[in-house]
Protein backbone atom coordinates (compact mmCIF):
# COMPACT_ATOMS: atom_id res chain seq x y z
CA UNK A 1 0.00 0.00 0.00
CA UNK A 2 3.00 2.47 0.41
CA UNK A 3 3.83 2.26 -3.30
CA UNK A 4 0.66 3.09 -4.43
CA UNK A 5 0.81 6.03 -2.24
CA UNK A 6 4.32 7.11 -3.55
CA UNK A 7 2.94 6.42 -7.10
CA UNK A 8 0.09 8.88 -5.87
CA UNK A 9 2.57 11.29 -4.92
CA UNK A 10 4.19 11.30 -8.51
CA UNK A 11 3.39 14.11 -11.29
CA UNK A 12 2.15 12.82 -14.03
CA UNK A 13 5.06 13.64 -15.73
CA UNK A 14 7.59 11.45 -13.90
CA UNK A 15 4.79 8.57 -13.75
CA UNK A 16 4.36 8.07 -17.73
CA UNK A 17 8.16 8.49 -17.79
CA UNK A 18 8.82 5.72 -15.02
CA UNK A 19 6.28 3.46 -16.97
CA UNK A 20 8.15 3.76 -20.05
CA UNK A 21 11.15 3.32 -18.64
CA UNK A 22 10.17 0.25 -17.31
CA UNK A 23 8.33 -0.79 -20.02
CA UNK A 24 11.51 -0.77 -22.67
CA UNK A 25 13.77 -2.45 -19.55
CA UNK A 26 10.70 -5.37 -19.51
CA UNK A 27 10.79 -5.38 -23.52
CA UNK A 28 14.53 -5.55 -23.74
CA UNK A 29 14.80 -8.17 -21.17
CA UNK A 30 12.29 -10.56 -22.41
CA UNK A 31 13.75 -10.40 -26.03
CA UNK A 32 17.19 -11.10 -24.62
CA UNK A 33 15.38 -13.96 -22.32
CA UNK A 34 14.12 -15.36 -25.90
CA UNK A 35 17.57 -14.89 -27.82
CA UNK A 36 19.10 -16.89 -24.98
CA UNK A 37 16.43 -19.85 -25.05
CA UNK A 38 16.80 -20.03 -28.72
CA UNK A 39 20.90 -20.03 -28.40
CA UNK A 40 20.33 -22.62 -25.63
CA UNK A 41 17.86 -24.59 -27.73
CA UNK A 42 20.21 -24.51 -31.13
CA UNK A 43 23.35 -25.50 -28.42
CA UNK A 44 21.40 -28.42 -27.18
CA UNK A 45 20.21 -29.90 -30.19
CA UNK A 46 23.54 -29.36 -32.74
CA UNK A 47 25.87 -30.12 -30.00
CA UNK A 48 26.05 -33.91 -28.81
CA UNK A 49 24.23 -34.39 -25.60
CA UNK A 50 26.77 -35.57 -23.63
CA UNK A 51 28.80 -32.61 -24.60
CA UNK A 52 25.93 -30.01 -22.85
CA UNK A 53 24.55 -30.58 -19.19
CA UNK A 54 21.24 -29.64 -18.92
CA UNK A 55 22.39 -27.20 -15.73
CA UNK A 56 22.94 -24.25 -19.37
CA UNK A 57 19.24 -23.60 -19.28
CA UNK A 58 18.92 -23.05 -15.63
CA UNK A 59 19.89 -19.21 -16.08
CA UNK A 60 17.74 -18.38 -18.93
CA UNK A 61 14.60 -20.35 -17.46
CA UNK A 62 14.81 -18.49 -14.35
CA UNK A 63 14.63 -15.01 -16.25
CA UNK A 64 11.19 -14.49 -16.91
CA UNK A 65 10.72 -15.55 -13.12
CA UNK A 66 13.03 -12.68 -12.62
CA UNK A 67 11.45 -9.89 -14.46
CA UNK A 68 7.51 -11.04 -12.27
CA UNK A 69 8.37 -8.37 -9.90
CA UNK A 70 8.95 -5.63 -12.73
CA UNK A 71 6.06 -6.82 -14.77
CA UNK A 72 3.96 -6.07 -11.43
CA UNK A 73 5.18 -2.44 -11.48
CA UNK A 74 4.38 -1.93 -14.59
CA UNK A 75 0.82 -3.07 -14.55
CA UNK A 76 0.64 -0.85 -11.29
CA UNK A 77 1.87 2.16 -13.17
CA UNK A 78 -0.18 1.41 -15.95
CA UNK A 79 -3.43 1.37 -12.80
CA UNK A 80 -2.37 4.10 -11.76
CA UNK A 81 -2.20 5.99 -14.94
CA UNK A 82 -5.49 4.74 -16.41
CA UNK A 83 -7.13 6.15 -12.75
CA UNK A 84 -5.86 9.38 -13.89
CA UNK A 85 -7.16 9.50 -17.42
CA UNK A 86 -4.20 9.84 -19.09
CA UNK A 87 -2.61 8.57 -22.12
């Protein structure tokens, strides 16, 4: 409940320009997350098996779990803009 009052607190300036922000971080991190599984995917299946542990896909599996907490920002930014009818 504190955020949403800091978010309150915000001009609506600084609030569409922390959502986009965060917005192009959340875009540029998922299409890294998908260059990585495809890398990971073409690795796997051109290298031998026994050659690649399956321990490789660990870090890119565990990205989108990472970027949850900055998909939930945005979606409150995006609240908190819509309850102030802009953009």
């Amino acid at each position: 409940m504190d955020q949403k009052n800091n978010l309150s607190e915000l001009s609506d300036e600084k609030l569409l320009k922390r959502r986009d922000l965060l917005k192009g971080v959340l875009i540029g991190m998922y299409a890294i997350c998908i260059l990585m599984i495809v890398l990971l995917v073409y690795i796997f299946f051109y290298k031998s098996y026994s050659e690649v542990s399956i321990a490789t896909f660990i870090p890119a599996m565990m990205l989108p779990v990472i970027t949850l907490p900055l998909l939930f920002q945005v979606n409150t930014l995006n609240k908190e803009v819509k309850s102030r009818n802009l953009k």
